[in-house]
N, C-alpha and C. Protein backbone atom coordinates (compact mmCIF):
# COMPACT_ATOMS: atom_id res chain seq x y z
N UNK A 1 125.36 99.89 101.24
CA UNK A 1 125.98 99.18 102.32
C UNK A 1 126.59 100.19 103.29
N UNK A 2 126.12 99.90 104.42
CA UNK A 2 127.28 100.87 105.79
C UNK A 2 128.66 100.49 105.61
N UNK A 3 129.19 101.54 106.39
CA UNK A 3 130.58 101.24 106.67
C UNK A 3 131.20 100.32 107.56
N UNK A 4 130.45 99.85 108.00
CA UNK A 4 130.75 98.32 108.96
C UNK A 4 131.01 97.54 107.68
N UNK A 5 129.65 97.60 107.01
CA UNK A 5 129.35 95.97 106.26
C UNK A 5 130.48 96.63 105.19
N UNK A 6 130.55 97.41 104.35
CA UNK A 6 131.70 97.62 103.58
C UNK A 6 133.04 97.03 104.29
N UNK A 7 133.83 97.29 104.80
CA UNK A 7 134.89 97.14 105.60
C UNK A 7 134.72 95.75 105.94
N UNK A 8 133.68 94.67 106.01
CA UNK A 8 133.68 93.67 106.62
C UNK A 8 133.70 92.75 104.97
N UNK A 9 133.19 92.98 103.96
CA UNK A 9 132.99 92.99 102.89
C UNK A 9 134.06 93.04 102.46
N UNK A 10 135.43 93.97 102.67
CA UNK A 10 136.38 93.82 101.95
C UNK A 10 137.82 93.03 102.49
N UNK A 11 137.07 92.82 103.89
CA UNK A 11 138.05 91.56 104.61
C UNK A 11 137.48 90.41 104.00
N UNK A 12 136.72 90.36 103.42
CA UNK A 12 136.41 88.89 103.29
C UNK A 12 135.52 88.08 103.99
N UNK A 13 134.41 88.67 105.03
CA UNK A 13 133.83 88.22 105.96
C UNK A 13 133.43 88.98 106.49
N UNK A 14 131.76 88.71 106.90
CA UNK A 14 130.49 89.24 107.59
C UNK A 14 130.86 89.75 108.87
N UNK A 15 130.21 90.57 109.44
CA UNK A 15 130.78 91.55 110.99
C UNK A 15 129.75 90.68 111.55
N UNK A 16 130.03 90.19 112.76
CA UNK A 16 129.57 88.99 113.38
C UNK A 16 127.56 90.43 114.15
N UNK A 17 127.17 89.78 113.87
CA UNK A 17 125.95 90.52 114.67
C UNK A 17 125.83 91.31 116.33
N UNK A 18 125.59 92.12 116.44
CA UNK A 18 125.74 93.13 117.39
C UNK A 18 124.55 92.57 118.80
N UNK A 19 123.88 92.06 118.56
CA UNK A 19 122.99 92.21 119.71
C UNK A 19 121.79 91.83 118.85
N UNK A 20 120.52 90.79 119.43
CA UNK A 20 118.81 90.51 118.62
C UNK A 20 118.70 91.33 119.37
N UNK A 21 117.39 91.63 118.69
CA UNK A 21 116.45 92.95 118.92
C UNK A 21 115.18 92.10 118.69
N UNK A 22 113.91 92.70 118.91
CA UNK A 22 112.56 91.92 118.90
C UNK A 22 112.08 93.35 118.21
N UNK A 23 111.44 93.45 117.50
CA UNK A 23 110.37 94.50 117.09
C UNK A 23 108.93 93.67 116.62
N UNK A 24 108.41 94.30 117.58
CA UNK A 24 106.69 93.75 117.09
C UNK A 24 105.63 94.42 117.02
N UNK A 25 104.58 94.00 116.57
CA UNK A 25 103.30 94.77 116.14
C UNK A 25 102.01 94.22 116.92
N UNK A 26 101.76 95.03 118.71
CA UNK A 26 101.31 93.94 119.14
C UNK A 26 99.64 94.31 118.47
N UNK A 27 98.78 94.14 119.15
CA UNK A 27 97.28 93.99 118.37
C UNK A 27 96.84 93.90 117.12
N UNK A 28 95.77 95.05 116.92
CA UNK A 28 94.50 95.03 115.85
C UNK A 28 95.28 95.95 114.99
N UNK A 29 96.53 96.71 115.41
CA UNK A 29 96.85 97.90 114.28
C UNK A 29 97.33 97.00 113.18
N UNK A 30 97.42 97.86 111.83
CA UNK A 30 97.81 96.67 110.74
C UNK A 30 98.57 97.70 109.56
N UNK A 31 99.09 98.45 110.39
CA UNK A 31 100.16 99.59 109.84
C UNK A 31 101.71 99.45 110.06
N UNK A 32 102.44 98.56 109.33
CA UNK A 32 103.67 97.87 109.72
C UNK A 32 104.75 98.83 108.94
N UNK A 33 104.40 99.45 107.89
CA UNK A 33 105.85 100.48 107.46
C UNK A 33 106.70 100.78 108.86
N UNK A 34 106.42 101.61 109.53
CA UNK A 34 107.37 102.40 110.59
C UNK A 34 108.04 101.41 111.24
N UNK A 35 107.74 100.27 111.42
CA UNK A 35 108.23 99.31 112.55
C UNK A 35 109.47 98.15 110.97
N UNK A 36 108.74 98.02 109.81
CA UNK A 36 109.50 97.95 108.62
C UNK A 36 110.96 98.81 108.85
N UNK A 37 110.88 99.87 109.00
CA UNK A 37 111.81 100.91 108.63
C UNK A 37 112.74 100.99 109.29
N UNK A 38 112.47 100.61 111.19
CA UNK A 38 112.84 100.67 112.08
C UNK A 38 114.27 98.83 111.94
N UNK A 39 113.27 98.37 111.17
CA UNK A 39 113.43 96.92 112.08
C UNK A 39 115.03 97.05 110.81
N UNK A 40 115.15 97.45 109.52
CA UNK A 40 115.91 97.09 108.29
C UNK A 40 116.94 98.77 108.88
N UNK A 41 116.76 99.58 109.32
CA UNK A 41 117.74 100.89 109.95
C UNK A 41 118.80 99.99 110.92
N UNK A 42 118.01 98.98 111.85
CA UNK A 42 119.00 98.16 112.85
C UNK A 42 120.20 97.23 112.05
N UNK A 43 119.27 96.25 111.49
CA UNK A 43 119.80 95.58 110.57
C UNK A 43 121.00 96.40 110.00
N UNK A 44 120.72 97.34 109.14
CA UNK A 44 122.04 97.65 108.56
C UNK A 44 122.97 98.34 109.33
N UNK A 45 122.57 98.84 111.05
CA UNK A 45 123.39 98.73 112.11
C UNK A 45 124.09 97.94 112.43
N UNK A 46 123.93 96.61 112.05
CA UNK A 46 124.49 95.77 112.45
C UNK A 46 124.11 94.79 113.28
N UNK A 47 122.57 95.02 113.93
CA UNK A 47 122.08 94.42 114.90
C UNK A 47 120.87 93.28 114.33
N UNK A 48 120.96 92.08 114.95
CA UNK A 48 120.27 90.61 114.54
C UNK A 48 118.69 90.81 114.74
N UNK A 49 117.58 91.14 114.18
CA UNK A 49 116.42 91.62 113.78
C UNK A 49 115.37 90.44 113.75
N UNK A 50 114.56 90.59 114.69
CA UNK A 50 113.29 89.21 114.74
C UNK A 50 112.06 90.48 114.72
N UNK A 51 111.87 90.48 113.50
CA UNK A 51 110.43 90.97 113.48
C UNK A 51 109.06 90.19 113.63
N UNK A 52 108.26 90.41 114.44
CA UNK A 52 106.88 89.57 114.67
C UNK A 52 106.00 89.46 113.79
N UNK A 53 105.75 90.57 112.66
CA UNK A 53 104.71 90.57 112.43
C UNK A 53 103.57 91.09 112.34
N UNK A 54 102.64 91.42 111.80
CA UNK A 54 101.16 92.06 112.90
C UNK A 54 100.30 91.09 113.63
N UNK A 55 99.60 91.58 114.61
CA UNK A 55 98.38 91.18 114.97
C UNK A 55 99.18 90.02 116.15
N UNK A 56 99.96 90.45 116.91
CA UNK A 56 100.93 89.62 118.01
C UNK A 56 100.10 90.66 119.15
N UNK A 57 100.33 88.87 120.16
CA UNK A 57 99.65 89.00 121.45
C UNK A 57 100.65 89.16 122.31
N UNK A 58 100.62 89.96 123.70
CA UNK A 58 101.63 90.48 124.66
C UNK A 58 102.23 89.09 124.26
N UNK A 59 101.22 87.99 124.67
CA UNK A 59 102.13 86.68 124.95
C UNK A 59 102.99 86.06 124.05
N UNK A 60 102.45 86.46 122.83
CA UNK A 60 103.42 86.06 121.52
C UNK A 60 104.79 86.97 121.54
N UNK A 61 104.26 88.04 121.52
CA UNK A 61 105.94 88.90 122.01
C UNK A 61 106.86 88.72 123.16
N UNK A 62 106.17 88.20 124.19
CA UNK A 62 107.21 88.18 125.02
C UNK A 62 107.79 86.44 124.96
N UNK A 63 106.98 85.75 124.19
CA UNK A 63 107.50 84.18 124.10
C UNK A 63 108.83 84.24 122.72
N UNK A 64 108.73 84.95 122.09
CA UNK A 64 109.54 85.49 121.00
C UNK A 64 110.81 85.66 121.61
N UNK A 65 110.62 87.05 122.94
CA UNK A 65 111.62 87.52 123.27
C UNK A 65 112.33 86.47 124.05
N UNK A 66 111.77 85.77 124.87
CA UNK A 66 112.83 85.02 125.50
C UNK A 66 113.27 83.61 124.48
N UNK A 67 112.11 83.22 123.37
CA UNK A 67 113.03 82.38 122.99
C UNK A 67 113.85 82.50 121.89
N UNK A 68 114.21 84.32 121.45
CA UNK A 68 115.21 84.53 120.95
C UNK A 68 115.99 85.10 122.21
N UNK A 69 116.16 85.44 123.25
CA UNK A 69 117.21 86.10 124.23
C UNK A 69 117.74 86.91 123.67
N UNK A 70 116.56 88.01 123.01
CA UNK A 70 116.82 89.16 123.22
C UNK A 70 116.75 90.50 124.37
N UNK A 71 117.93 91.02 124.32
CA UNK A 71 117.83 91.81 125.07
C UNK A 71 117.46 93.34 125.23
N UNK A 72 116.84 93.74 123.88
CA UNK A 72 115.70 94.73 123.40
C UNK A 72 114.59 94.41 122.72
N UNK A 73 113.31 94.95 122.84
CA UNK A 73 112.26 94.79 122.37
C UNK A 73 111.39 96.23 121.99
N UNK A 74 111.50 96.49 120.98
CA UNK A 74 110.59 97.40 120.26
C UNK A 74 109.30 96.87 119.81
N UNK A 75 107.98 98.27 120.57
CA UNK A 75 107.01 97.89 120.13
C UNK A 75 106.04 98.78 119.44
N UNK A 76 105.78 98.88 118.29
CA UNK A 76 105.45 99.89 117.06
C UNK A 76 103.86 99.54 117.41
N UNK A 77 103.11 100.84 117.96
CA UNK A 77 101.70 100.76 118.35
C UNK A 77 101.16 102.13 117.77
N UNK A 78 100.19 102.02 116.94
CA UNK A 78 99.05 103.00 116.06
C UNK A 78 98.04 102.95 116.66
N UNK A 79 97.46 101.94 117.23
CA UNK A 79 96.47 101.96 117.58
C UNK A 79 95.96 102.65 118.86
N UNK A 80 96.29 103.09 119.30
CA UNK A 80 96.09 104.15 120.81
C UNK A 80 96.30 103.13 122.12
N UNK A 81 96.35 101.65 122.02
CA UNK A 81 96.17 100.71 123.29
C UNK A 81 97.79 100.42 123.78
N UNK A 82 98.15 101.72 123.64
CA UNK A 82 100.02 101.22 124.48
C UNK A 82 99.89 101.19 125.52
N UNK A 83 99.08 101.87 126.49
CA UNK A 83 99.27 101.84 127.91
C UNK A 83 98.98 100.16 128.22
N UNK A 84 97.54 99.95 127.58
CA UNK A 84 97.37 98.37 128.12
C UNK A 84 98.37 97.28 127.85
N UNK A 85 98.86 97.64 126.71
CA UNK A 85 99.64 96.26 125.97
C UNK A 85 101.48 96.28 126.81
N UNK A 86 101.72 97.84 126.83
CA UNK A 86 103.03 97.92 127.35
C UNK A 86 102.97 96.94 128.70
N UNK A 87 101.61 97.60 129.41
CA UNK A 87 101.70 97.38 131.07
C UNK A 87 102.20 95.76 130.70
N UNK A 88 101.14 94.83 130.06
CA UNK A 88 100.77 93.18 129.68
C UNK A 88 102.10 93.01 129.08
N UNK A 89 102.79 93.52 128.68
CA UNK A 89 104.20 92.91 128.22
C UNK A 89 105.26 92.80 129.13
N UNK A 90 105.53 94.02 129.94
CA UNK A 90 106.03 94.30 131.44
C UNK A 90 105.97 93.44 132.55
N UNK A 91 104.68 92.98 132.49
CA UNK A 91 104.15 91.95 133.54
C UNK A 91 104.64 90.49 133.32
N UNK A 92 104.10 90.05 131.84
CA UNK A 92 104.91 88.93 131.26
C UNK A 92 106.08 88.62 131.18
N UNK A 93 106.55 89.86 131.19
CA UNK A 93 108.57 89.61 131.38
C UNK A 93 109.00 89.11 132.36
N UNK A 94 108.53 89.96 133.24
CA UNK A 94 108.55 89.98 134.90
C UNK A 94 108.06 88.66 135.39
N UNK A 95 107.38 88.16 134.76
CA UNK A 95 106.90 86.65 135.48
C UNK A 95 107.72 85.44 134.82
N UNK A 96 108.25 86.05 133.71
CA UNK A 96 109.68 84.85 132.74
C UNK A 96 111.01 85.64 133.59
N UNK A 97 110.97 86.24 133.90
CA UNK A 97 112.62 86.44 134.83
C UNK A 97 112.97 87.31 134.00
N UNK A 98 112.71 88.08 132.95
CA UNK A 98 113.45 88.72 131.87
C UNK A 98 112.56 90.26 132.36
N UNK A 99 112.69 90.48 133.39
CA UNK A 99 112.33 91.94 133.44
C UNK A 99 113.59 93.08 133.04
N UNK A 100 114.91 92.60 132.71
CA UNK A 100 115.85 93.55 132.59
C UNK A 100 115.78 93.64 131.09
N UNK A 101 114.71 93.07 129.86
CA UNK A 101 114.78 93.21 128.84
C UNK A 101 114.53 94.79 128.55
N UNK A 102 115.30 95.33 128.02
CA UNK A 102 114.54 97.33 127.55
C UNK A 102 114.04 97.06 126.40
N UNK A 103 113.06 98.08 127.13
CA UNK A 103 111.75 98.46 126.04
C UNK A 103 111.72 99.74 125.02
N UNK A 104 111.48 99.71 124.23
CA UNK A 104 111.34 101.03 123.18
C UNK A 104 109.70 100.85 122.62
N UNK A 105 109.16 102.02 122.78
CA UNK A 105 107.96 101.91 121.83
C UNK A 105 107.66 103.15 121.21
N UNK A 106 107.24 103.04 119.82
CA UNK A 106 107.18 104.11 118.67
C UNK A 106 105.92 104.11 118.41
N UNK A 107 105.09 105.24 118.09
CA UNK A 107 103.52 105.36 117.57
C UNK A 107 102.97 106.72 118.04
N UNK A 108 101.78 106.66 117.49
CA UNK A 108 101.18 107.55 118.21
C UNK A 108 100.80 108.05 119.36
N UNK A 109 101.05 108.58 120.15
CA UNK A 109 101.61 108.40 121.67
C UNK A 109 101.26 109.93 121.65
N UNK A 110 99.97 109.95 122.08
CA UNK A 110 100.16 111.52 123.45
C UNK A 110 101.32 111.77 124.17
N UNK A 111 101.18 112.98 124.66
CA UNK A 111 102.40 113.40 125.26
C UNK A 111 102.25 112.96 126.93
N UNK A 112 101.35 112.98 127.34
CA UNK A 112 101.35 112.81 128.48
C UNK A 112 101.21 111.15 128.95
N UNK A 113 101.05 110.64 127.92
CA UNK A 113 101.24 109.09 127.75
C UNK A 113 102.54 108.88 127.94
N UNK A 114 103.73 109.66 127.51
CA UNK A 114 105.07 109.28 127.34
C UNK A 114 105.58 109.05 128.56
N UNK A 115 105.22 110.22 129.75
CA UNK A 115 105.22 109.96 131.25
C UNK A 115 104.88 108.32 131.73
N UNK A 116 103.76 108.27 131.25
CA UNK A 116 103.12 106.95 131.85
C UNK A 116 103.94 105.62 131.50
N UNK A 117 104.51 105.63 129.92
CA UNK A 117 105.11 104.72 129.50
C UNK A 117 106.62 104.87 130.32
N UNK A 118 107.16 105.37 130.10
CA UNK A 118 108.53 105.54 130.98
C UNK A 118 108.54 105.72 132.55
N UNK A 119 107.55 105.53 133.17
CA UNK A 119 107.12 104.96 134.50
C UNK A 119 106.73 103.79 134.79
N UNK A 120 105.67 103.25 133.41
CA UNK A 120 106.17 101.52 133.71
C UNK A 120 107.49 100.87 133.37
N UNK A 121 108.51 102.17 132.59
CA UNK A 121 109.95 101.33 133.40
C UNK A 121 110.34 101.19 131.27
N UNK A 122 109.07 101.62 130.41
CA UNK A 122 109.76 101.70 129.12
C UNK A 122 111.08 102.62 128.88
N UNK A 123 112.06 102.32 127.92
CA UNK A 123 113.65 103.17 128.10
C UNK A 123 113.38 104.84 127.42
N UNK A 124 111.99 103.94 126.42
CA UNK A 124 112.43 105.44 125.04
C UNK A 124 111.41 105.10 124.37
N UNK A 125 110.76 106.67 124.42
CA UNK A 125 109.54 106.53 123.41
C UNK A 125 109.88 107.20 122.49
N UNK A 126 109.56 106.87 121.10
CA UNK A 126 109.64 107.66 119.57
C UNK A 126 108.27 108.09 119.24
N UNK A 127 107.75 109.09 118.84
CA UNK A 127 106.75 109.38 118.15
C UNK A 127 106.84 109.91 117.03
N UNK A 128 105.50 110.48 116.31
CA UNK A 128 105.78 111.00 114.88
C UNK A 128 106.76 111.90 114.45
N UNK A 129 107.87 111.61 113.83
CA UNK A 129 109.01 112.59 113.54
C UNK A 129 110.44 112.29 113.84
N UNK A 130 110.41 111.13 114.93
CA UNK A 130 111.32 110.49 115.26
C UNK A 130 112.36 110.48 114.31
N UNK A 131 114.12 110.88 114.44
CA UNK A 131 114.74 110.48 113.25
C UNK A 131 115.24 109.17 113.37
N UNK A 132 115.56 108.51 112.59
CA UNK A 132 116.04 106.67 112.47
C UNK A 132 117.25 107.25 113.06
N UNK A 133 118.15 107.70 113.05
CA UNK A 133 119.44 107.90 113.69
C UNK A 133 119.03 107.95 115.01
N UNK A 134 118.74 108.61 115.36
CA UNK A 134 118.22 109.02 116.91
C UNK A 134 117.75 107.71 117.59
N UNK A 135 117.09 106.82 116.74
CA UNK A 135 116.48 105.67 117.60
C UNK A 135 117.66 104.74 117.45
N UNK A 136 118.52 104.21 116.61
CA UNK A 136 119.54 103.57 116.29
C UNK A 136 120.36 104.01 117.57
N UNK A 137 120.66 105.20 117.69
CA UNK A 137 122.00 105.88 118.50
C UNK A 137 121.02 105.46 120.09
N UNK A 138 119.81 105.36 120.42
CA UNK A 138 119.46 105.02 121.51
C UNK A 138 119.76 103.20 121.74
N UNK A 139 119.23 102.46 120.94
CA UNK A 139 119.48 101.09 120.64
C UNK A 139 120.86 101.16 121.22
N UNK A 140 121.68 102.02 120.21
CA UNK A 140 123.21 101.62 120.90
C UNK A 140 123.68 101.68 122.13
N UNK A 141 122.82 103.39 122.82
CA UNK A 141 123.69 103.45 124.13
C UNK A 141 122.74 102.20 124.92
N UNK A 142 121.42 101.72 124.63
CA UNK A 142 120.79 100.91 125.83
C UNK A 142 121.83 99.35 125.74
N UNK A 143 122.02 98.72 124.02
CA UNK A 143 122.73 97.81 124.76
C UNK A 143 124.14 97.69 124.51
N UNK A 144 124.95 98.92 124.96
CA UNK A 144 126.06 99.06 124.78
C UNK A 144 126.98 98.87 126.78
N UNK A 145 127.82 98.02 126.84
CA UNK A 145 127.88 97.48 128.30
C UNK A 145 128.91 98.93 128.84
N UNK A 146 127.86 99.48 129.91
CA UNK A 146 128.64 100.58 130.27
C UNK A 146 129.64 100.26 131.96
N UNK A 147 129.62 98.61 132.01
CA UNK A 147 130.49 98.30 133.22
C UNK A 147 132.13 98.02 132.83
N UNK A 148 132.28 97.95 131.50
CA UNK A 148 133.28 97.59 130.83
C UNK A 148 135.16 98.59 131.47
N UNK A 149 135.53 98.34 131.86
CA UNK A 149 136.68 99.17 131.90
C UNK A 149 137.14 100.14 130.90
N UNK A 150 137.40 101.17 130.61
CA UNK A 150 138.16 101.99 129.68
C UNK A 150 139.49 101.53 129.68
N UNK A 151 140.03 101.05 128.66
CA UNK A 151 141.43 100.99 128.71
C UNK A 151 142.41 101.93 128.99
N UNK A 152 142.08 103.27 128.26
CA UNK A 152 142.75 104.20 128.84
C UNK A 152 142.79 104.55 129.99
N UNK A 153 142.05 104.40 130.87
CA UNK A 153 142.23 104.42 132.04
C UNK A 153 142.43 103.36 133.23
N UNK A 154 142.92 102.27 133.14
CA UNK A 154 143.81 101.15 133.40
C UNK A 154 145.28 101.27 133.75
N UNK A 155 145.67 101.47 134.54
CA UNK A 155 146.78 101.27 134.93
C UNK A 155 147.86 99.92 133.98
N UNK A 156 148.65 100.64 133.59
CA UNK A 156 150.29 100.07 133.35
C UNK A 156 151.10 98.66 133.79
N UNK A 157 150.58 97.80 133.27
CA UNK A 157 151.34 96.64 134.44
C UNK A 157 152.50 96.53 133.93
């Protein structure tokens, strides 16, 4: 158990969920460990976890995403077709009003692919080697609200 869920555990009560997340497996790939690993690392972050599945269509993922209102979506691709599927998920958002959903996608990913993906506007690509901390600590800063006031720096009433 983390130190959230410990501490929440010894109040007597569950730490209310941090934020859904979407992680999906869109096409023909049928290699789900990494996106497994990814989806149960959040979870014990603290964050509310809708995994898809394999063999999900842009349209199944992005009908997921809005009718969980999530406001991240991870998409775990082996199969080499991220450029097509990212663009088709991007587009689909964009035509449901949910283009401010951030994107993460993990896989096998050329390097010069990573350009391409983070020009159609993806936040963060992971590839082979990725550490689970590293993607967790990104999760956090994307939906962590950075308009919020600092208290410490608030004036005295």
């Amino acid at each position: 158990m983390n130190a959230v869920q410990q501490g929440a555990h010894r109040a007597g009560h569950a730490p209310a969920p941090r934020a859904r997340v979407v992680i999906a497996k869109p096409g023909l790939d049928g290699h789900d460990r990494g996106a497994k690993v990814i989806a149960r690392a959040l979870r014990d972050a603290g964050y509310e976890v809708i995994y898809t599945g394999l063999h999900q269509t842009p349209e199944q993922i992005v009908a997921t995403v809005i009718a969980e209102d999530a406001p991240l979506l991870g998409l775990s691709v082996l199969s080499g077709a991220h450029l097509t599927i990212v663009e088709k998920v991007i587009e689909l958002l964009a035509e449901e009003d949910a283009g401010d959903v951030r994107i993460l996608v993990g896989g096998i990913i050329p390097d010069a692919d990573v350009t391409a993906l983070e020009a159609m506007g993806v936040h963060a690509v992971f590839t082979p080697g990725a550490g689970i901390g590293s993607i967790v600590e990104t999760v956090d800063r994307l939906l962590t609200p950075t308009d919020t006031p600092d208290p410490a720096l608030e004036p005295a009433c």
